[in-house]
Protein backbone atom coordinates (compact mmCIF):
# COMPACT_ATOMS: atom_id res chain seq x y z
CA UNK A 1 -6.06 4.10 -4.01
CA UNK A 2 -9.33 3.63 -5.06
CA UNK A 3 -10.53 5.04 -8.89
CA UNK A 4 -13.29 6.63 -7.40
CA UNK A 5 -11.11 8.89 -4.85
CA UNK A 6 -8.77 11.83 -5.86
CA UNK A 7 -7.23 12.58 -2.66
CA UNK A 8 -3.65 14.13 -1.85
CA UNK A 9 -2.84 10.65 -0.30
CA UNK A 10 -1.23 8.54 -2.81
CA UNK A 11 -0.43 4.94 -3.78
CA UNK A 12 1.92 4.10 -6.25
CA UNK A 13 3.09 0.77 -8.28
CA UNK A 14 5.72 1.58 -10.19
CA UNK A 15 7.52 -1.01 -13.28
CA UNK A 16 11.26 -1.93 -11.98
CA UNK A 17 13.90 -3.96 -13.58
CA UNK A 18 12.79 -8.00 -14.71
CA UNK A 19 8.68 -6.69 -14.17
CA UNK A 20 9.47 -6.09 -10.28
CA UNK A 21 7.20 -3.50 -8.43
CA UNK A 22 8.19 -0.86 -5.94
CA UNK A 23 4.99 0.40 -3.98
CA UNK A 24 5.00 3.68 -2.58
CA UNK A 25 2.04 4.87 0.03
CA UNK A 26 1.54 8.40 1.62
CA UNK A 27 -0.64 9.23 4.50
CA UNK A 28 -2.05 6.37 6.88
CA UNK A 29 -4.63 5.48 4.98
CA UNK A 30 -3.57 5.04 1.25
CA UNK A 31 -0.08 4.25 2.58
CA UNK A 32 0.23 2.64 5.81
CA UNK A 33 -2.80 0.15 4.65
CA UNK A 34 -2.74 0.39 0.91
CA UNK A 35 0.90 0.11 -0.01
CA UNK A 36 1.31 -3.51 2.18
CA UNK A 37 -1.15 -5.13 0.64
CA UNK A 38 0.53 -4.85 -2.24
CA UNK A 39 3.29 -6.97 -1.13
CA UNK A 40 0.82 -9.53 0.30
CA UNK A 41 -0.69 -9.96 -2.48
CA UNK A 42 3.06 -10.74 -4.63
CA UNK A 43 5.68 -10.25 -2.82
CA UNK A 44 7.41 -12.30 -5.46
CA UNK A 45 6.47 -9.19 -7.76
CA UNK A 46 7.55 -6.07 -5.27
CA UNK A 47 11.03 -5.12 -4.10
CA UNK A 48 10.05 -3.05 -1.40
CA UNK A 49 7.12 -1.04 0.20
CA UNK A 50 7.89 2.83 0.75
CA UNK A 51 5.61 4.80 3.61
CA UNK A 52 5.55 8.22 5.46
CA UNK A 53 4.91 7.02 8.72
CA UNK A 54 2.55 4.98 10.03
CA UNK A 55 3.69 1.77 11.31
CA UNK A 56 4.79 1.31 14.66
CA UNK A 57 1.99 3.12 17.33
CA UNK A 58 1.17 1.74 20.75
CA UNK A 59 -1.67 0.00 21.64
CA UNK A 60 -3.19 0.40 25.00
CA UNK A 61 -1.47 -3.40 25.36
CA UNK A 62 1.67 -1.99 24.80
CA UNK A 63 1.62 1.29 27.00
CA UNK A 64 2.91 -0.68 30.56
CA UNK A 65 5.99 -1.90 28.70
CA UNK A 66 7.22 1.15 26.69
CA UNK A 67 10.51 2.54 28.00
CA UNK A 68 10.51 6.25 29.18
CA UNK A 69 11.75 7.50 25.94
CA UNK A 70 9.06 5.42 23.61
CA UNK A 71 6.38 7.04 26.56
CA UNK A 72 7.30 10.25 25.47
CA UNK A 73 7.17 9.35 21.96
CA UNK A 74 3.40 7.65 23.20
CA UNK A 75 2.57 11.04 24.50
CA UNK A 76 3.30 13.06 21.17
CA UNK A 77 1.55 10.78 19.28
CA UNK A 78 -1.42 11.43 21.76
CA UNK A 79 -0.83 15.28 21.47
CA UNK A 80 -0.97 15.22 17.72
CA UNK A 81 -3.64 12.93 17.55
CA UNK A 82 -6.35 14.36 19.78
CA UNK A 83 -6.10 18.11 18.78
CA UNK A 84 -8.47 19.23 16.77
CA UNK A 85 -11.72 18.68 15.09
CA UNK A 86 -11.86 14.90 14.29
CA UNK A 87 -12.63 14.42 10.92
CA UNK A 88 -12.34 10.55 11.65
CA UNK A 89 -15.35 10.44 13.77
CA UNK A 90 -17.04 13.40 11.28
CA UNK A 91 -16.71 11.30 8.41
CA UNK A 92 -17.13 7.87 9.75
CA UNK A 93 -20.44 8.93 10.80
CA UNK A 94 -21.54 10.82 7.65
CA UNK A 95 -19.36 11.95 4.70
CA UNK A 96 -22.25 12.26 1.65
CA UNK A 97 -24.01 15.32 4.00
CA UNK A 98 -21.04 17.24 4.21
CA UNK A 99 -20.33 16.09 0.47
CA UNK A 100 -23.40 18.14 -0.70
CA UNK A 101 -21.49 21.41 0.50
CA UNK A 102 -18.27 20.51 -1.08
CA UNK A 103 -19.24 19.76 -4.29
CA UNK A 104 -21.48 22.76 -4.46
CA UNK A 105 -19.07 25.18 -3.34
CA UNK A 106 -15.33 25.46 -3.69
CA UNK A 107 -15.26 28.20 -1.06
CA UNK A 108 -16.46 25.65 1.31
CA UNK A 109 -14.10 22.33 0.09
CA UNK A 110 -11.42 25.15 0.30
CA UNK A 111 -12.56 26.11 3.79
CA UNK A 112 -12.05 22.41 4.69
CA UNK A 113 -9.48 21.42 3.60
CA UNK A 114 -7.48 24.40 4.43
CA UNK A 115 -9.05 23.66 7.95
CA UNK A 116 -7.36 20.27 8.21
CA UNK A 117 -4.37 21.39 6.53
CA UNK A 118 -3.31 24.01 8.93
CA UNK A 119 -4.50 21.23 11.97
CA UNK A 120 -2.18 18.62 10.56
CA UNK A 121 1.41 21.49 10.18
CA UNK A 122 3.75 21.17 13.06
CA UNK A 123 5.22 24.83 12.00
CA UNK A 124 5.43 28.06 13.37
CA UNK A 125 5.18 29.82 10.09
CA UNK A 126 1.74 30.14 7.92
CA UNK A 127 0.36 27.39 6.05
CA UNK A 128 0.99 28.77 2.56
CA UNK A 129 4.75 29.22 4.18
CA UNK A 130 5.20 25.57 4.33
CA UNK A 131 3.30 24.17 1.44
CA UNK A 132 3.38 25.95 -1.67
CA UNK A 133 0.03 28.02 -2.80
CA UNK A 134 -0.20 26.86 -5.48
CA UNK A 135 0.11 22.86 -4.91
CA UNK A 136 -3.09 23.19 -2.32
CA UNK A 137 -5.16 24.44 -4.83
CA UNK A 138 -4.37 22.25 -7.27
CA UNK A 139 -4.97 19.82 -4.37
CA UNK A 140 -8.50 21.20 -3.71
CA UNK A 141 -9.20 21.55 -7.83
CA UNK A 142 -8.51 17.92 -7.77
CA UNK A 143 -11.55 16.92 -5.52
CA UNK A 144 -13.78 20.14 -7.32
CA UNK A 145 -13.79 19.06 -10.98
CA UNK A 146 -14.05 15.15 -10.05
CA UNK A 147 -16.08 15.77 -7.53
CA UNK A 148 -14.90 13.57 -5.19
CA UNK A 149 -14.54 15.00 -2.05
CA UNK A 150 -17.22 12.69 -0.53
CA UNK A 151 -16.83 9.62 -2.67
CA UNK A 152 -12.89 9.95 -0.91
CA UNK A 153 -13.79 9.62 2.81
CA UNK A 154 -16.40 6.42 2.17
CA UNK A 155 -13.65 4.01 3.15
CA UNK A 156 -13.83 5.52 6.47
CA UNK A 157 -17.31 5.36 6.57
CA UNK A 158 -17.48 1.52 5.46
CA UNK A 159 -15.15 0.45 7.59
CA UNK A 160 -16.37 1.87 10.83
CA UNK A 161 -13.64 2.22 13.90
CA UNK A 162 -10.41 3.58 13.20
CA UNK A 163 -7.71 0.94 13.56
CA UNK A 164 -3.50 1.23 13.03
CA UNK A 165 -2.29 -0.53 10.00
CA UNK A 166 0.40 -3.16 11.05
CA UNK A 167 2.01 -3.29 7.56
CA UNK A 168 3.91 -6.69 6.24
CA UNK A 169 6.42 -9.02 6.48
CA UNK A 170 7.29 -10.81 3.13
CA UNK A 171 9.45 -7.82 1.31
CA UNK A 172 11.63 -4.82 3.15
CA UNK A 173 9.96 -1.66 4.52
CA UNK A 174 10.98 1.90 4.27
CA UNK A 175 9.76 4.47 6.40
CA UNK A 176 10.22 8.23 5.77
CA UNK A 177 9.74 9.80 9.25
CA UNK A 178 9.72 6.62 11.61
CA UNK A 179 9.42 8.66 14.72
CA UNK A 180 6.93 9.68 16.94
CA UNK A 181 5.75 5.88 15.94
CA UNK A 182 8.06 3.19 17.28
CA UNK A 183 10.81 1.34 15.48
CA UNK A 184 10.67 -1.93 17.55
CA UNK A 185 6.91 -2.34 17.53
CA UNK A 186 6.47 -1.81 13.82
CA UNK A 187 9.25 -4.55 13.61
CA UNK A 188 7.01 -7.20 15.19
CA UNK A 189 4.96 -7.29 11.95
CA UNK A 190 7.88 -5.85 9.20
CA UNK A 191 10.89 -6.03 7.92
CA UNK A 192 11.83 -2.53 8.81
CA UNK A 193 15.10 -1.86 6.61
CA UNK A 194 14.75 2.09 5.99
CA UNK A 195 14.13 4.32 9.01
CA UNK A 196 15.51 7.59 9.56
CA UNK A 197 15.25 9.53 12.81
CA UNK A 198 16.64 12.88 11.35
CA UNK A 199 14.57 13.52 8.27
CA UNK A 200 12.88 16.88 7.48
CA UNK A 201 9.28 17.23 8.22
CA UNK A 202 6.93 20.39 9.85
CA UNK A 203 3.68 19.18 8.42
CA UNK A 204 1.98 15.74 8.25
CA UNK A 205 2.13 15.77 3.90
CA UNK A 206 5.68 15.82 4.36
CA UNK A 207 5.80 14.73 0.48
CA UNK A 208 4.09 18.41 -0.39
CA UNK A 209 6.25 20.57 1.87
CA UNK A 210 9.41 18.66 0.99
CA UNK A 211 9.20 16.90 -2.26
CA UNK A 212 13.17 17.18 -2.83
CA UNK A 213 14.13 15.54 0.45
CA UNK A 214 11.48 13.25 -0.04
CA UNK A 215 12.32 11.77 -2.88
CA UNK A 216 16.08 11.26 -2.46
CA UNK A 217 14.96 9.45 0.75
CA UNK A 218 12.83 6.80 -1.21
CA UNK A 219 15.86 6.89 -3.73
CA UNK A 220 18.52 5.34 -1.16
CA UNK A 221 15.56 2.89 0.39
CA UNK A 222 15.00 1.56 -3.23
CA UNK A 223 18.33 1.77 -4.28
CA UNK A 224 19.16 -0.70 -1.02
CA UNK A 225 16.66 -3.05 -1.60
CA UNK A 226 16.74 -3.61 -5.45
């Protein structure tokens, strides 16, 4: 993740036995795009690369030869995608002006992000229900006091149109909550070892509602790999 972002997404490197690497990656972007690379760039050094999700969505290419069960899969991920207020296209187009607001007032980066946060749960019950209080505001302090909630989103505005990361082949994969995505096209570009179809998950930080699940799940990809 870049030094200049504090964001709830995360990258991670972490030291394994001999110097080895395991990278971790939440979210698409910090994960799905970030965590890869870091096998590409020494996959002699890394024993595995650990996602949420990610890897593995249709493109309009794919669409007339996906069974009936992957089109149903194509049609969540179309449900999920388009609902809401699209913060890609908001903040492609101009994150700094929105940035003034944020950094000036905490009731308003609160506002957002509790915004996006309640767009992105798949549950019934109340936000603060599924992710704990407390975490989201230390979530939202995080951007106030480095005042980064605009310097975060200028990836998206220096990169333009939104694209789906396709991951890596040179070291195993691990995916958290493979589905809606699908298995066999995120294989064409990874070595998908790790890929659950029964994990835990009602909100799209699945590593802030369920930390506990989540990290025993890493625990038996890296355990399998190493």
């Amino acid at each position: 993740m870049s030094s200049r972002a504090a964001s709830h997404s995360s990258v991670s490197a972490w030291p394994c036995r001999r110097h080895l690497l395991i990278a971790h990656g939440c979210d698409v972007h910090r994960g799905a795009y970030v965590a890869p690379e870091i096998a590409r760039a020494a996959p002699e050094r890394v024993v595995g690369v650990y996602i949420t999700a990610g890897l593995g969505f249709p493109t309009e290419a794919d669409i007339p030869d996906l069974t009936p069960d992957e089109l149903e899969q194509y049609n969540e991920i179309r449900r999920w995608s388009t609902g809401g207020l699209d913060h890609h296209a908001l903040l492609r187009r101009g994150p700094q002006t929105f940035a003034y607001g944020w950094n000036d007032s905490p009731a308003a980066l609160l506002g957002w992000l509790v915004h996006k946060f309640e767009e992105f749960s798949m549950a019934a019950e109340p936000l603060d229900e599924v992710i704990d209080r407390d975490l989201l505001l230390t979530n939202a302090s995080l951007y106030w006091f480095t005042q980064s909630a605009g310097t975060s989103s200028w990836p998206m505005y220096e990169t333009g149109e939104f694209g789906r990361p396709q991951g890596q082949d040179r070291v195993p994969t691990g995916v958290y909550a493979g589905p809606p995505a699908i298995r066999r096209l995120a294989e064409r570009d990874n070595r998908i070892e790790h890929w659950p179809e029964g994990n835990t998950g009602r909100h799209h930080f699945v590593a802030m509602e369920s930390p506990g699940p989540y990290a025993n799940d890493m625990r038996v990809f890296f355990g399998a790999v190493r």
